[in-house]
C-alpha atoms as a PDB file:
ATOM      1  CA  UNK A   1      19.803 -21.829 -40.151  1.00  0.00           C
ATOM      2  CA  UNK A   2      20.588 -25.266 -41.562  1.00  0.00           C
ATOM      3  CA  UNK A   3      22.746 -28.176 -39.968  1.00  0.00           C
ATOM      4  CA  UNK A   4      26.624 -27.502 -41.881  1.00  0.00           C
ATOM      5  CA  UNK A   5      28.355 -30.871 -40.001  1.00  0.00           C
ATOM      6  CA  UNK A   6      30.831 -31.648 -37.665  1.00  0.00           C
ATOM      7  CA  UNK A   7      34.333 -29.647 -36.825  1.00  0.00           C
ATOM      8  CA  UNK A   8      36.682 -32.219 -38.594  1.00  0.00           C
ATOM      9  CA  UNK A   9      40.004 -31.114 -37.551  1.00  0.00           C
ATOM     10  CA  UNK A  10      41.870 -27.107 -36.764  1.00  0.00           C
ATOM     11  CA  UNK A  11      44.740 -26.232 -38.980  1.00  0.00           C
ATOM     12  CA  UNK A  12      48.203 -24.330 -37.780  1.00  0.00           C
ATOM     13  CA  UNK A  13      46.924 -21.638 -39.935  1.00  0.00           C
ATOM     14  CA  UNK A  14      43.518 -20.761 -37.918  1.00  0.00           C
ATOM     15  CA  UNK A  15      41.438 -22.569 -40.298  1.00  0.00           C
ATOM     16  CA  UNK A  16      38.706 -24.574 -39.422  1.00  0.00           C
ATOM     17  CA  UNK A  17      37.802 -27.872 -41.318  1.00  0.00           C
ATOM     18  CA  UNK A  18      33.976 -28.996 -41.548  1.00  0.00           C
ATOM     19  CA  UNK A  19      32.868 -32.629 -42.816  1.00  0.00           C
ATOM     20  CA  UNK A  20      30.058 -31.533 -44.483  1.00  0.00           C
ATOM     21  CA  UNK A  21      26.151 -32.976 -44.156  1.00  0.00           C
ATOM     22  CA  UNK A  22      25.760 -31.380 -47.684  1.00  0.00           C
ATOM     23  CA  UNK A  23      26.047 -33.274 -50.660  1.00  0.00           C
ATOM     24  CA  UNK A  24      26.755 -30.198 -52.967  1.00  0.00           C
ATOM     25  CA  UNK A  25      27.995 -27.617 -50.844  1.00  0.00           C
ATOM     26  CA  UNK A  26      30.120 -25.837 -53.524  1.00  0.00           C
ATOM     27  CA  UNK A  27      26.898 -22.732 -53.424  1.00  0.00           C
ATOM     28  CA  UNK A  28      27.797 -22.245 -49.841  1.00  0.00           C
ATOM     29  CA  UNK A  29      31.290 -20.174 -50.220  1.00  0.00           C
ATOM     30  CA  UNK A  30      30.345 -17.158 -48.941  1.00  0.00           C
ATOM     31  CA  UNK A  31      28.123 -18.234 -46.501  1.00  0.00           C
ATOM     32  CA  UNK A  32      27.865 -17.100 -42.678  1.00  0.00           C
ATOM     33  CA  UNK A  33      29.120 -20.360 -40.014  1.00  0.00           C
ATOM     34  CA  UNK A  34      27.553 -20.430 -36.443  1.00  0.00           C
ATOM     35  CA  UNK A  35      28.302 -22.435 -33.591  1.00  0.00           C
ATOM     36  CA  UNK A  36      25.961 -24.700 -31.084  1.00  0.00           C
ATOM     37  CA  UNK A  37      25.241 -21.547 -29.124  1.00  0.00           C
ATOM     38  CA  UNK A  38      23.972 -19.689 -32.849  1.00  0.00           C
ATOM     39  CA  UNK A  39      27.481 -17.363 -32.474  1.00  0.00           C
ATOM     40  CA  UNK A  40      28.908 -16.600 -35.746  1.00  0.00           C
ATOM     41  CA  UNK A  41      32.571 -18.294 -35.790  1.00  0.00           C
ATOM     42  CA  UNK A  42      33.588 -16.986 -39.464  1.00  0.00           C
ATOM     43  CA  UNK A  43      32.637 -17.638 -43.538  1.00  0.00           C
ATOM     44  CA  UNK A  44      32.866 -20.507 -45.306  1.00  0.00           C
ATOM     45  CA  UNK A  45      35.762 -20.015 -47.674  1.00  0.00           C
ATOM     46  CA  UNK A  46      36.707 -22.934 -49.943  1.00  0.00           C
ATOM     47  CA  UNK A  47      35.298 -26.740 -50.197  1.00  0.00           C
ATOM     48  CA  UNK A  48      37.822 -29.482 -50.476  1.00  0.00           C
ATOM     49  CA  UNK A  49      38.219 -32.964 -50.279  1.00  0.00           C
ATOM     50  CA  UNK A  50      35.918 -36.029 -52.835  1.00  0.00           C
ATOM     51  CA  UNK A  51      32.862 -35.527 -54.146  1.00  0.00           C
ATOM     52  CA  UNK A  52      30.974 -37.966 -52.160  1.00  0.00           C
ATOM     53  CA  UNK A  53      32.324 -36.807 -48.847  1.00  0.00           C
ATOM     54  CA  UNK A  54      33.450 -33.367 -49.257  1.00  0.00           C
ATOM     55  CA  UNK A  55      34.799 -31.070 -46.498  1.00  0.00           C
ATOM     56  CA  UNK A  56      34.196 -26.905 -46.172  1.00  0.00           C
ATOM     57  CA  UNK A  57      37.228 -24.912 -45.011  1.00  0.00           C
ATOM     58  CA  UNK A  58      35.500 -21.860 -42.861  1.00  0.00           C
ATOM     59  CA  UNK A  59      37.950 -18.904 -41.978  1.00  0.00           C
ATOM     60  CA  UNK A  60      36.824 -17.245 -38.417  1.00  0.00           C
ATOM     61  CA  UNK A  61      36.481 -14.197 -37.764  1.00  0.00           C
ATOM     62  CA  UNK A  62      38.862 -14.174 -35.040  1.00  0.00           C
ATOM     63  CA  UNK A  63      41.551 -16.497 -34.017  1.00  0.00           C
ATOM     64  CA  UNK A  64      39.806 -17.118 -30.438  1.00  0.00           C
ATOM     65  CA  UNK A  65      37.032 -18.626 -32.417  1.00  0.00           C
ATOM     66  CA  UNK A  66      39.118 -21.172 -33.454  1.00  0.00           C
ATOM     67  CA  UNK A  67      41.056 -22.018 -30.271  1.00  0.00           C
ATOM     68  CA  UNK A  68      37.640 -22.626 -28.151  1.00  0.00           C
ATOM     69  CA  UNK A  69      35.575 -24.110 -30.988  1.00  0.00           C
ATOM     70  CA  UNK A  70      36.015 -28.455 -29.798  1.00  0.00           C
ATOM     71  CA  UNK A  71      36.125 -31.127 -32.779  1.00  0.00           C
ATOM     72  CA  UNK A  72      33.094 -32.957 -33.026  1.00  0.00           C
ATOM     73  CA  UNK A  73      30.722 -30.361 -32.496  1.00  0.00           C
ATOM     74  CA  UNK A  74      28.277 -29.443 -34.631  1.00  0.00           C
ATOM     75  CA  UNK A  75      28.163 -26.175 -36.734  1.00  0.00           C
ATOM     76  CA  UNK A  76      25.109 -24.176 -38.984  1.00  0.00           C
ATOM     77  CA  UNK A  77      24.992 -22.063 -41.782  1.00  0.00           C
ATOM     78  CA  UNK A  78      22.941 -19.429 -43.274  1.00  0.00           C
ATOM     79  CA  UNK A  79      22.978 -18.123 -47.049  1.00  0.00           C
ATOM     80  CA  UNK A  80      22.702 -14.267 -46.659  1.00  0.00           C
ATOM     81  CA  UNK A  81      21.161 -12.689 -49.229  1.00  0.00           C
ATOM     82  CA  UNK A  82      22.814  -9.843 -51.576  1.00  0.00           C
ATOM     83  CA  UNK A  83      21.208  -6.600 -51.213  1.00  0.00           C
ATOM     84  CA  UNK A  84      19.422  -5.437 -54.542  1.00  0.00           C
ATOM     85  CA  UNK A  85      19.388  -1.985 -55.797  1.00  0.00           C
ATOM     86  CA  UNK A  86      15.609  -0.135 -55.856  1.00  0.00           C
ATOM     87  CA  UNK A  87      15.170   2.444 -58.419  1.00  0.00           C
ATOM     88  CA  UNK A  88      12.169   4.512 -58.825  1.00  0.00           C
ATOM     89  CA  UNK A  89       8.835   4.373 -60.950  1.00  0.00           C
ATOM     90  CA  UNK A  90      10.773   4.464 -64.004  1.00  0.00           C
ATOM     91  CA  UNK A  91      12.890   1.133 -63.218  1.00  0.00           C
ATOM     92  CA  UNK A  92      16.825   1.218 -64.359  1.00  0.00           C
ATOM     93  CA  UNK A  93      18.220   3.910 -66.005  1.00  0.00           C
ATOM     94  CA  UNK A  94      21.062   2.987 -68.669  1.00  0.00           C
ATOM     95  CA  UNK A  95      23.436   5.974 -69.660  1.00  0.00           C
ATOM     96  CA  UNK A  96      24.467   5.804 -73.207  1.00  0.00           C
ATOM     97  CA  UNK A  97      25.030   1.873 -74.704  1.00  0.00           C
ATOM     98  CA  UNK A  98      23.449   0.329 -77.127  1.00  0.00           C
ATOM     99  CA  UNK A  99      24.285  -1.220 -80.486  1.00  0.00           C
ATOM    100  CA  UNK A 100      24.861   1.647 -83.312  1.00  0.00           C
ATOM    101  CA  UNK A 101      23.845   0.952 -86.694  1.00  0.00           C
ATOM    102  CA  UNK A 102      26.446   1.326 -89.238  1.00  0.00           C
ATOM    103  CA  UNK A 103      26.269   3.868 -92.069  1.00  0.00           C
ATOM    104  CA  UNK A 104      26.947   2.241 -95.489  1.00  0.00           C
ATOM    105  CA  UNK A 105      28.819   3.878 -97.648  1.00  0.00           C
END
């Protein structure tokens, strides 16, 4: 897990804004937000704010998260990885596709 920043301010809405550590955090939508004590609070869900100091809006998973979470304190993240799909020995199987040749006529 990797240092996100600091709990910036708490909207009406349940939101929770982060000034972000990151200078390009726009790759981290999606990603998995944890507390000081490594709970996970929610998923970061949009980045807003300059380019030079931008902030991540994370939505928690439940509204107590937000209540209890203070301001100032730090938060982590972690990229989770998508799950590929295995196939066998003969690797990906395609039905049908293709480019067709046209007849002239």
């Amino acid at each position: 897990m990797r240092k996100l920043g600091r709990v910036f301010n708490k909207t009406r809405n349940g939101l929770i804004v982060v000034q972000s550590l990151l200078k390009d955090p726009r790759r981290l939508v999606g990603a998995s937000v944890y507390d000081e004590d490594l709970k996970k609070i929610g998923k970061v869900i949009d980045v807003i704010g300059r380019v030079d100091s931008p902030y991540v809006v994370v939505k928690p998973i439940a509204h107590e998260y937000a209540e209890f979470i203070e301001l100032g304190s730090n938060v982590y993240y972690r990229v989770e990885r998508k799950k590929t799909k295995r196939y066998g020995k003969k690797g990906k199987r395609r039905k049908g596709g293709g480019r067709r040749k046209r007849r002239k006529r």
